[in-house]
Protein backbone atom coordinates (compact mmCIF):
# COMPACT_ATOMS: atom_id res chain seq x y z
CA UNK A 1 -15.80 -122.50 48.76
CA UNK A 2 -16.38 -118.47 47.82
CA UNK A 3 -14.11 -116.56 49.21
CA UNK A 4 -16.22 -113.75 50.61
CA UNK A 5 -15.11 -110.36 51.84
CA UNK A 6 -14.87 -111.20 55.32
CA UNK A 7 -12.67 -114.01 54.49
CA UNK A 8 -10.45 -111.79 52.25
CA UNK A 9 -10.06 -109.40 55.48
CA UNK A 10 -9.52 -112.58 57.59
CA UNK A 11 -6.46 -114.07 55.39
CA UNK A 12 -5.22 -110.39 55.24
CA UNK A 13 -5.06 -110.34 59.15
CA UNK A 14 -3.47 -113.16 59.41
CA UNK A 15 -0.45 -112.11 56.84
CA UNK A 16 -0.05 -109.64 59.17
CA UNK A 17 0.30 -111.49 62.38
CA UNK A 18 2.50 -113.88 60.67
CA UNK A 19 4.77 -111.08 59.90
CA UNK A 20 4.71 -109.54 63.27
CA UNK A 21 5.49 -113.32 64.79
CA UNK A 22 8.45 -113.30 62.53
CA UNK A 23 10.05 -110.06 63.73
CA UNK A 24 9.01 -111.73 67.28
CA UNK A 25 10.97 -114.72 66.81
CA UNK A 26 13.98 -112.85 65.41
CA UNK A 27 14.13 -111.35 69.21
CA UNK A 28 17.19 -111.93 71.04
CA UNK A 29 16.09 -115.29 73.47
CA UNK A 30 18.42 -115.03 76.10
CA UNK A 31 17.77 -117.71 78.99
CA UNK A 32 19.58 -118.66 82.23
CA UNK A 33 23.28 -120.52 81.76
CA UNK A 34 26.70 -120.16 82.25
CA UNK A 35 29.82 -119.87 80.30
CA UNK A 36 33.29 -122.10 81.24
CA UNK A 37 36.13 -119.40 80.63
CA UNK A 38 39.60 -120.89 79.27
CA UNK A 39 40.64 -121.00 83.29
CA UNK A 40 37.76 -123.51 83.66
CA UNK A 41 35.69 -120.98 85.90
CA UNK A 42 32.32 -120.74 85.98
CA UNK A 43 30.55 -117.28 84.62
CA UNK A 44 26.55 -117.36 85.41
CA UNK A 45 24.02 -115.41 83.51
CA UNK A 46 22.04 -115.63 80.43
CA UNK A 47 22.77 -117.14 77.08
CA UNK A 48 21.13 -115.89 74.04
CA UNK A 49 20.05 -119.14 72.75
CA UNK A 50 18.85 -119.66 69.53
CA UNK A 51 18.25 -123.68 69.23
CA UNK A 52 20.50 -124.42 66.85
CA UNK A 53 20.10 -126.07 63.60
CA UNK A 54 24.26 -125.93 63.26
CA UNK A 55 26.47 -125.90 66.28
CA UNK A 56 27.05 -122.39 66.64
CA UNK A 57 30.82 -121.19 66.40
CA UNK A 58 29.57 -118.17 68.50
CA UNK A 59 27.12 -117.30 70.96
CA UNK A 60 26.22 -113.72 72.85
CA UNK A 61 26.36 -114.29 76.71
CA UNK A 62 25.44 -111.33 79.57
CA UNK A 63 25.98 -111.65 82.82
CA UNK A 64 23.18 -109.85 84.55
CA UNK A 65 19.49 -109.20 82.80
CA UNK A 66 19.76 -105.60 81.95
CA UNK A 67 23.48 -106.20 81.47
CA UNK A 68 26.13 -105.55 78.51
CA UNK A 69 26.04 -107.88 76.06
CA UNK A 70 29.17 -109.51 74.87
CA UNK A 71 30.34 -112.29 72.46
CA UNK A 72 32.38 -115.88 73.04
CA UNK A 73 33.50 -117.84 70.30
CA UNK A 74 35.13 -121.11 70.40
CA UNK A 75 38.62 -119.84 71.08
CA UNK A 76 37.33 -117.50 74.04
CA UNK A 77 35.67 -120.21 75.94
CA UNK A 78 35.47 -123.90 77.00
CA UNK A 79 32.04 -123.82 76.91
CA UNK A 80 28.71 -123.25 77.99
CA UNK A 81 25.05 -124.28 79.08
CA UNK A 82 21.38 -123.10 78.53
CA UNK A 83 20.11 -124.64 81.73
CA UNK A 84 17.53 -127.37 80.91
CA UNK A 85 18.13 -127.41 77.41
CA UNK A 86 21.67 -127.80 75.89
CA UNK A 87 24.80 -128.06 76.89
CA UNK A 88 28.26 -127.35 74.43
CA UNK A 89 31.56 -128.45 75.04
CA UNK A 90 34.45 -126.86 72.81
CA UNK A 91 37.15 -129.60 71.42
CA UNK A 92 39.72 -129.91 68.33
CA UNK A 93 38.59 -132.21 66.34
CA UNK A 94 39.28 -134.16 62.98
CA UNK A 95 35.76 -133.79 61.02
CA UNK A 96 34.79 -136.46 58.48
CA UNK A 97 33.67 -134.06 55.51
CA UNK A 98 32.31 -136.85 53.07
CA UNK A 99 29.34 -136.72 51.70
CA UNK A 100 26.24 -138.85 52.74
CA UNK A 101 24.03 -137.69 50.39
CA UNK A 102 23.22 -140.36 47.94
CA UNK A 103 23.47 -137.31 44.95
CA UNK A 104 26.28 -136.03 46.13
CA UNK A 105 28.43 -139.35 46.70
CA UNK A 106 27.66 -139.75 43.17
CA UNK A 107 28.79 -136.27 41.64
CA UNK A 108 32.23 -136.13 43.71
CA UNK A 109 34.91 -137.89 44.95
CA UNK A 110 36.23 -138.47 48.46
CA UNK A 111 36.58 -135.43 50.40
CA UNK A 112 39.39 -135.24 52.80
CA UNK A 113 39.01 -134.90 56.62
CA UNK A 114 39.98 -131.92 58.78
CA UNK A 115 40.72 -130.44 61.90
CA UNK A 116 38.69 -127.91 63.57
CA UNK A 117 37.86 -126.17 66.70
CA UNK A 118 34.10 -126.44 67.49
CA UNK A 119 31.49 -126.78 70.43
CA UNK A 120 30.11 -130.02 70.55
CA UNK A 121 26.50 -130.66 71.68
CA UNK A 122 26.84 -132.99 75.38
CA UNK A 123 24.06 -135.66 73.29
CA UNK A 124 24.03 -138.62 76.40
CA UNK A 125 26.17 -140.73 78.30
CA UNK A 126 26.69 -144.05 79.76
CA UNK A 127 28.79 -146.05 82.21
CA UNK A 128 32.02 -144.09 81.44
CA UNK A 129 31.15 -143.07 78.04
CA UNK A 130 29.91 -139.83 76.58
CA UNK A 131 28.54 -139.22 73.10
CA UNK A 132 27.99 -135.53 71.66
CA UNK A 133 26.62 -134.30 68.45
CA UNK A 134 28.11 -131.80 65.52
CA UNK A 135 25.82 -130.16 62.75
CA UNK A 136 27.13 -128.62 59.68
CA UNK A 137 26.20 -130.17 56.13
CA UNK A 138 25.64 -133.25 57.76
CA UNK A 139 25.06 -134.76 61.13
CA UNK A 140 28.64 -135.78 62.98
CA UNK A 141 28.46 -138.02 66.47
CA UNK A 142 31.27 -138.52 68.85
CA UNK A 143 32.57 -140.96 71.41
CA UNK A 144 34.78 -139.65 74.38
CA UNK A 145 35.96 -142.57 77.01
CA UNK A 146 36.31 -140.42 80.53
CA UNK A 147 38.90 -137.99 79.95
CA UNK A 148 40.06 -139.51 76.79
CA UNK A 149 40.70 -138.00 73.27
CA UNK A 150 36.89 -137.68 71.37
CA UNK A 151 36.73 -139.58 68.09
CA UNK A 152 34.21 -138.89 65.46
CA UNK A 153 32.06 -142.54 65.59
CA UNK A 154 32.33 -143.47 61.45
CA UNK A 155 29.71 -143.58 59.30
CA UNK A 156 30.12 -143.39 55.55
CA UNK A 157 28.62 -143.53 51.80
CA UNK A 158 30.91 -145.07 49.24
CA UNK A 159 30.82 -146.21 45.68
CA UNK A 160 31.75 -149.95 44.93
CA UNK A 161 34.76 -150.05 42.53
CA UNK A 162 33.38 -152.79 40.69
CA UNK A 163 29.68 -152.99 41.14
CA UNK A 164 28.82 -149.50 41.17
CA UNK A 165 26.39 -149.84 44.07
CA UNK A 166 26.59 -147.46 47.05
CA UNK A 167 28.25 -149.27 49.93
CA UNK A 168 27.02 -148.16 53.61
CA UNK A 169 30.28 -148.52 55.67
CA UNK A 170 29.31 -148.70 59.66
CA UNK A 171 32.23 -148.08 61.39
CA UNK A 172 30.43 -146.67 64.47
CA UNK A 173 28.95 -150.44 65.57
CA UNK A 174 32.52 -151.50 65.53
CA UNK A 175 33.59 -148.83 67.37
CA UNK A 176 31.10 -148.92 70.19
CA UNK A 177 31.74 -152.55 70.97
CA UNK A 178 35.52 -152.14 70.89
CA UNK A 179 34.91 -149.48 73.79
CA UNK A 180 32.50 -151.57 75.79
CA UNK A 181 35.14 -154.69 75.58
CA UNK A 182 36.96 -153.57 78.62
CA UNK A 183 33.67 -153.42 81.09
CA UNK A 184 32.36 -156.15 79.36
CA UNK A 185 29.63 -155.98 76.26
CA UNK A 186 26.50 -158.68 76.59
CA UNK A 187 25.12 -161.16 73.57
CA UNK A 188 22.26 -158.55 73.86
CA UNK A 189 24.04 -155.22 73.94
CA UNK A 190 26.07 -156.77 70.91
CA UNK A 191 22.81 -157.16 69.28
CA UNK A 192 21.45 -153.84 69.78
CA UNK A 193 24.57 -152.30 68.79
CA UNK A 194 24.89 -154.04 65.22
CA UNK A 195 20.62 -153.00 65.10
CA UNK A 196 21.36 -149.28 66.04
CA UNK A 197 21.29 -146.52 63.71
CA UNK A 198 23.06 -143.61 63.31
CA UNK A 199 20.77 -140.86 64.62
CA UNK A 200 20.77 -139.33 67.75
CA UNK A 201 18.03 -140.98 68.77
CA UNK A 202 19.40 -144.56 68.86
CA UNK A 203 22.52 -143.12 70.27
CA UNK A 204 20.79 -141.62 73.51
CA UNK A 205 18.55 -144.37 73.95
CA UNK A 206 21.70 -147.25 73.93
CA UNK A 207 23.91 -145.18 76.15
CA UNK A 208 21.83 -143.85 78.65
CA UNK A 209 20.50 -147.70 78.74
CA UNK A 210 24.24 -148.76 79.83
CA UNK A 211 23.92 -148.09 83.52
CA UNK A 212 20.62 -146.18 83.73
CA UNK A 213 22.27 -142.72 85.10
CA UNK A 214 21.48 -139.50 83.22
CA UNK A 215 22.10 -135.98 83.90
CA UNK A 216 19.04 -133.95 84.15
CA UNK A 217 19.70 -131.94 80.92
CA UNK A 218 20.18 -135.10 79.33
CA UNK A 219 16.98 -136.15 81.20
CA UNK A 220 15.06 -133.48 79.90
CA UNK A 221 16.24 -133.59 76.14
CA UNK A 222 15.63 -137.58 76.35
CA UNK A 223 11.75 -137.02 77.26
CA UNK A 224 11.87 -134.21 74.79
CA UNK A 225 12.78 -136.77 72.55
CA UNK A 226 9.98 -139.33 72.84
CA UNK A 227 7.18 -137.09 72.95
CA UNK A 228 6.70 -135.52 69.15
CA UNK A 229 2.50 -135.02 70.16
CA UNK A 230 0.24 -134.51 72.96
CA UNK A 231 -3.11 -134.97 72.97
CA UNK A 232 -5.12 -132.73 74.81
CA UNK A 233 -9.18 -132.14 75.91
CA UNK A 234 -10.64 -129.05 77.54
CA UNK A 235 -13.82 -126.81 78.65
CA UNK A 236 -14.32 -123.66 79.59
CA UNK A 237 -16.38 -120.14 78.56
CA UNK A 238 -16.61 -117.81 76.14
CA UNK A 239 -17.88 -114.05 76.35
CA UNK A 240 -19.31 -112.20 73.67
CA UNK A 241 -21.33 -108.80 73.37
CA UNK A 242 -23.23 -108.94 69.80
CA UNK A 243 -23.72 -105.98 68.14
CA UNK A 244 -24.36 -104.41 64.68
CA UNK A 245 -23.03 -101.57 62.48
CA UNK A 246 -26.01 -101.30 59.97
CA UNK A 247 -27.47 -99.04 57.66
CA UNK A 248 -30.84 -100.75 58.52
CA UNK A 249 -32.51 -98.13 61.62
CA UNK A 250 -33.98 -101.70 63.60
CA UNK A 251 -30.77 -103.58 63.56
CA UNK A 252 -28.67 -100.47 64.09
CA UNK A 253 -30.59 -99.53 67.67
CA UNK A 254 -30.44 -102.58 69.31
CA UNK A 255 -28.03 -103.40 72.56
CA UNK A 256 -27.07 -106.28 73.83
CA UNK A 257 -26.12 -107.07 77.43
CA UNK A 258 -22.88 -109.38 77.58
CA UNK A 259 -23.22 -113.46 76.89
CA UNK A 260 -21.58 -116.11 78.59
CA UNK A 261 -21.50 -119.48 77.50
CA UNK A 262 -19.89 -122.89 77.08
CA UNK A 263 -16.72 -124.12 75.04
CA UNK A 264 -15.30 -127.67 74.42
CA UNK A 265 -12.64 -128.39 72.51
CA UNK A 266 -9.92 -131.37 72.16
CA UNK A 267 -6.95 -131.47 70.03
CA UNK A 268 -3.41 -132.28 69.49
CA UNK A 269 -0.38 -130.04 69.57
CA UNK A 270 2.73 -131.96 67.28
CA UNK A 271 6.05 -130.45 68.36
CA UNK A 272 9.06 -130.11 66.19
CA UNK A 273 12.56 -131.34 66.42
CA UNK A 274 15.12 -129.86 68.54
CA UNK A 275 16.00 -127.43 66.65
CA UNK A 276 12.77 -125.35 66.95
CA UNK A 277 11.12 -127.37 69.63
CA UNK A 278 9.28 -124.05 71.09
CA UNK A 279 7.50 -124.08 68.04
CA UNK A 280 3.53 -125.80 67.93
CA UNK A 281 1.41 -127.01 65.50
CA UNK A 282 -1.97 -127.38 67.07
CA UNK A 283 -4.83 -129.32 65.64
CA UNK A 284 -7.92 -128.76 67.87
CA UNK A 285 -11.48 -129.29 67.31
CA UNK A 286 -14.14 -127.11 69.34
CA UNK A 287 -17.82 -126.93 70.16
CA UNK A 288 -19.19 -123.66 71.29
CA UNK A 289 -22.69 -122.19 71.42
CA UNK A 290 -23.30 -118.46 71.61
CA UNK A 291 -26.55 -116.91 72.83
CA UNK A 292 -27.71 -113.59 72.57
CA UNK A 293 -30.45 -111.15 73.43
CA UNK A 294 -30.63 -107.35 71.89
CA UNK A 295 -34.15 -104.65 72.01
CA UNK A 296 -33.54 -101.25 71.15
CA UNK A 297 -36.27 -98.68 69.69
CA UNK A 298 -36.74 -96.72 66.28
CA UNK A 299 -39.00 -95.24 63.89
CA UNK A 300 -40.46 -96.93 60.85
CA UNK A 301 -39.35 -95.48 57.63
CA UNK A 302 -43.29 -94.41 56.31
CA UNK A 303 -44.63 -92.81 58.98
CA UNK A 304 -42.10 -92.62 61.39
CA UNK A 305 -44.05 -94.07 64.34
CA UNK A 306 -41.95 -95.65 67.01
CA UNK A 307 -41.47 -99.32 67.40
CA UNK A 308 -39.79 -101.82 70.04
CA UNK A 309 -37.19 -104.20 68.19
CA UNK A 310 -36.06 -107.45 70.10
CA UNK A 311 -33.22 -109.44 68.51
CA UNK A 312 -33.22 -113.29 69.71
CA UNK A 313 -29.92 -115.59 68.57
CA UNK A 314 -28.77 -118.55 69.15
CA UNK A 315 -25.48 -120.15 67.58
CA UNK A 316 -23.38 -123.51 67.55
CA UNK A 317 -20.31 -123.82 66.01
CA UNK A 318 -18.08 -126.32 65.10
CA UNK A 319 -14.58 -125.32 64.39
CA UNK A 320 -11.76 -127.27 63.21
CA UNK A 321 -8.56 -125.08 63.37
CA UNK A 322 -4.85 -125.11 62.73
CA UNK A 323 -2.82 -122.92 65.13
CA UNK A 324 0.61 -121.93 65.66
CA UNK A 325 2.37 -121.51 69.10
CA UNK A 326 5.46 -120.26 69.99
CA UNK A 327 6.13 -121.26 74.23
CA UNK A 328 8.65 -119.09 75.58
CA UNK A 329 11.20 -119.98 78.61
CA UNK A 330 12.81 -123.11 79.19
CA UNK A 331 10.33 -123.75 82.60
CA UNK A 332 8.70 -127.01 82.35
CA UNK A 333 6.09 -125.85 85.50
CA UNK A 334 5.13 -122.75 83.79
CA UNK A 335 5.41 -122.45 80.30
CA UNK A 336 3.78 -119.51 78.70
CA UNK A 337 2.94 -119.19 74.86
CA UNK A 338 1.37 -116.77 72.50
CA UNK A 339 0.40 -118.09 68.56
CA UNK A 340 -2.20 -117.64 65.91
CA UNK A 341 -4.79 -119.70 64.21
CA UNK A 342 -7.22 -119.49 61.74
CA UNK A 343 -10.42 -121.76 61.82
CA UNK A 344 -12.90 -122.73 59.41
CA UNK A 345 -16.26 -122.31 61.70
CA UNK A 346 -19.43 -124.26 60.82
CA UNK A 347 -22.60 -122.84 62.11
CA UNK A 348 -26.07 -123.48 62.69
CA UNK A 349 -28.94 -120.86 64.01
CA UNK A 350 -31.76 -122.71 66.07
CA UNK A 351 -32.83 -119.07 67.05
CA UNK A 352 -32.42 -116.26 64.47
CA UNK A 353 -35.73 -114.02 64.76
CA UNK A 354 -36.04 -109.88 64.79
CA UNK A 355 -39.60 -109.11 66.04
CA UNK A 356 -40.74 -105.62 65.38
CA UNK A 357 -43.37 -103.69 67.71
CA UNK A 358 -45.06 -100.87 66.44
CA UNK A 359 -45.97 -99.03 69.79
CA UNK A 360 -48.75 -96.98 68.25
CA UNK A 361 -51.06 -99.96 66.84
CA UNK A 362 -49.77 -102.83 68.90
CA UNK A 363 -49.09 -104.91 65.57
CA UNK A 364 -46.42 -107.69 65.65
CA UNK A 365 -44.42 -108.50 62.71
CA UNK A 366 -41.35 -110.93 62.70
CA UNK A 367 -38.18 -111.11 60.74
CA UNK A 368 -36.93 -114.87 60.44
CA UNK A 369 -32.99 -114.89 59.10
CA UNK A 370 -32.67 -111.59 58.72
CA UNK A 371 -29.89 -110.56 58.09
CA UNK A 372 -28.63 -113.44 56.43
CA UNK A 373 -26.11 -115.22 58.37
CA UNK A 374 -23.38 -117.38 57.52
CA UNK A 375 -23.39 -121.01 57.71
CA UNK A 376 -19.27 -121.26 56.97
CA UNK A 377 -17.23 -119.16 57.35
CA UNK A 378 -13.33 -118.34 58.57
CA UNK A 379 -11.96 -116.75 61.81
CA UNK A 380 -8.64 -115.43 62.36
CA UNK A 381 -7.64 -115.84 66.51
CA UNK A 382 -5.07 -114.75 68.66
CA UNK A 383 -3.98 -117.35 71.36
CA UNK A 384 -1.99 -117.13 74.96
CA UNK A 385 -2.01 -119.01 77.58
CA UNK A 386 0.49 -121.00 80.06
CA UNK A 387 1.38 -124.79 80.22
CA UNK A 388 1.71 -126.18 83.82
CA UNK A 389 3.62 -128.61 84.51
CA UNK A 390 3.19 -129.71 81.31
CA UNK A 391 -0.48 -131.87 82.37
CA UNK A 392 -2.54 -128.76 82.55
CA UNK A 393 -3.15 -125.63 80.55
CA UNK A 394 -4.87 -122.43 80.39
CA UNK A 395 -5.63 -120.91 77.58
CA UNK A 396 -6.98 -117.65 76.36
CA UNK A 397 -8.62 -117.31 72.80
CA UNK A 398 -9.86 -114.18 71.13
CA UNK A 399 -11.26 -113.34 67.60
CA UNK A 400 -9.33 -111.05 65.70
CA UNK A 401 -10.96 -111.20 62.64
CA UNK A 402 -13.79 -112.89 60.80
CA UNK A 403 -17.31 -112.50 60.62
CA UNK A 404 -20.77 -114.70 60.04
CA UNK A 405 -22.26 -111.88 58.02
CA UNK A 406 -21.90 -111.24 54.57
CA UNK A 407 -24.85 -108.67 54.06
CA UNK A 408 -24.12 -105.43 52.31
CA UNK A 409 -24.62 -102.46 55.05
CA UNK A 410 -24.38 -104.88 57.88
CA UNK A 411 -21.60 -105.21 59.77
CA UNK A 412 -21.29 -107.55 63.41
CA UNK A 413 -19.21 -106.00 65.91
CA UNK A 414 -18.78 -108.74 68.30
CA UNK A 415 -15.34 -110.47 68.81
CA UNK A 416 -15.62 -113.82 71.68
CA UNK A 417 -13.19 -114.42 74.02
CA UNK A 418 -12.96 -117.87 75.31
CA UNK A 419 -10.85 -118.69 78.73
CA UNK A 420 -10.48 -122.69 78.97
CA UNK A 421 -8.93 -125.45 81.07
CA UNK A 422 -7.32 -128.27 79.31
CA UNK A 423 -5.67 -131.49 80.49
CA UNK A 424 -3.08 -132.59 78.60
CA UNK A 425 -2.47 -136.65 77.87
């Protein structure tokens, strides 16, 4: 594919909105929570929450909107929660620091355990067991029974003495069962615990099995979970005025009144783990046809007599495009977004005709593809819009930059906007 000028100016846009969505996401994110102070009282306000790819040791916490800003770490509080999303409990505990890496079980030996004061992740619970998750090199899971001591579930990589093959050593299945003894463990639950992994993913879906009770952040993080895509199908309208910028008198005079017209489009948005799960990937494929209608009057360049000019267009487009999307809040009836997405449009021109009038003699003369349009080319757009209740969404699309023409001394002005209506699967 030749990369044409307009697609030069289109990639160049869209390095720049990339770097303006990176100073965006380096924002402060402060949502609704609480912190637990070391008397085990409750402090409401807003948590700057930054979905963690490592248990944080710290977090910034204010308790009003507009208010100071001041930060806990784990020896200032007990704990804290980002409501509907995440909740952290702080506990001493003794950290398994081996490797799991396959590379690095090979290069070193043993590393020792130690003790350390951190804020677990609440993960699940079940019957009278809780599980919660630690992040540093590697991913640690604990079991607490009630009010019990929390013990780090074992899993670990070693080398065989004599063999030399890397040993899995699963200490977590026997662990789990041993805990279970006392309110009784089924053949099947046996089964599933000697079949479960250790991920966090096996982990919620066992324990919050046990008796069927979840909290409702554990609720919402365990249908978080499931869902990595959503497919999605919409309509709506898009509104365009053409226009040109040319050095060519006919195509420079004409007007055109404002277009409305149709938009399909259907897609799917893949979400990311929880670490950045406000952050899209959309797929989407759309149909759209654009009609327009321009007249205007000038002179012909020989004898300067004055002629009527009448512009008719038609387009369809097909555009796959890849988008980005960043939803803000933690609201799962309104969630609003903003992103970026470039497409790669593919166009066709049923009607593509400048007629010229020359108002002295009458004459008719007619202009078929002129100027020359594009038949691919790339768009850069801006996107916002809200989810609702996460089955619904509207959607508002506009053309930044990108452009059908690549005619020296011709320039299109117009930039669609498209509102739509999408239901999501």
């Amino acid at each position: 594919m030749k990369i044409n000028s307009s697609m030069r100016k289109s990639l160049s846009t869209l390095f720049f909105i990339l770097f303006l969505f990176c100073n965006v996401f380096g924002q402060k994110n402060f949502l609704p929570g609480y912190v637990l102070n070391k008397d085990k009282d409750t402090i409401k306000g807003f948590v700057d929450y930054r979905n963690w790819d490592k248990n944080p040791y710290k977090i910034i916490f204010k308790e009003a909107s507009s208010g100071p800003e001041k930060s806990y770490g784990v020896n200032d509080i007990e704990g804290f929660e980002v409501y509907g999303s995440d909740i952290y409990k702080r506990a001493v505990v003794l950290l398994d620091m081996s490797a799991v890496d396959m590379d690095r079980v090979y290069q070193r030996a043993e590393i020792e355990d130690k003790t350390d004061t951190i804020f677990l992740r609440f993960l699940t619970q079940g019957r009278n067991l809780r599980v919660y998750e630690f992040v540093d090199h590697k991913y640690h899971f604990f079991m607490q029974k009630e009010d019990g001591p929390i013990e780090e579930l074992i899993y670990k990589l070693r080398i065989d003495e004599q063999s030399g093959n890397l040993r899995t050593i699963r200490g977590y299945v026997q662990q789990i069962k041993m805990a279970l003894v006392e309110t009784g463990i089924t053949s099947e639950q046996s089964r599933a615990v000697d079949r479960m992994k250790y991920n966090a993913s096996d982990f919620r879906k066992f324990f919050s099995g046990l008796d069927g009770s979840l909290s409702s952040a554990d609720t919402t993080k365990s249908k978080k979970g499931k869902k990595s895509s959503q497919f999605f199908a919409g309509a709506g309208i898009t509104q365009q005025q053409l226009g040109f910028s040319a050095e060519n008198p006919a195509l420079n005079s004409l007007k055109f009144d404002h277009s409305v017209s149709y938009i399909i489009a259907a897609g799917v948005d893949f979400f990311s783990g929880r670490n950045f799960r406000n952050l899209v990937l959309r797929g989407e494929l759309s149909l759209n046809e654009v009609q327009a209608k321009g007249s205007g009057k000038s002179k012909t360049g020989s004898t300067g007599t004055g002629q009527h000019n009448e512009y008719l267009f038609k387009q369809i487009n097909i555009t796959p495009t890849i988008s980005f999307l960043y939803k803000f809040l933690g609201n799962t009836k309104a969630r609003p977004y903003l992103g970026i997405g470039i497409g790669y449009n593919i166009s066709t021109y049923p009607k593509h005709t400048l007629t010229y009038t020359n108002e002295l003699t009458g004459s008719v003369r007619k202009d078929d593809n002129f100027p020359e349009l594009e038949k691919q080319w790339m768009g850069i757009y801006a996107r916002t819009g809200v989810i609702l209740h996460e089955k619904f969404e509207l959607g508002l699309t506009a053309q930044v930059s990108g452009s059908f023409i690549n005619y020296s001394g011709i320039g299109e002005k117009s930039r669609p906007v498209s509102l739509r209506l999408s239901y999501r699967l």
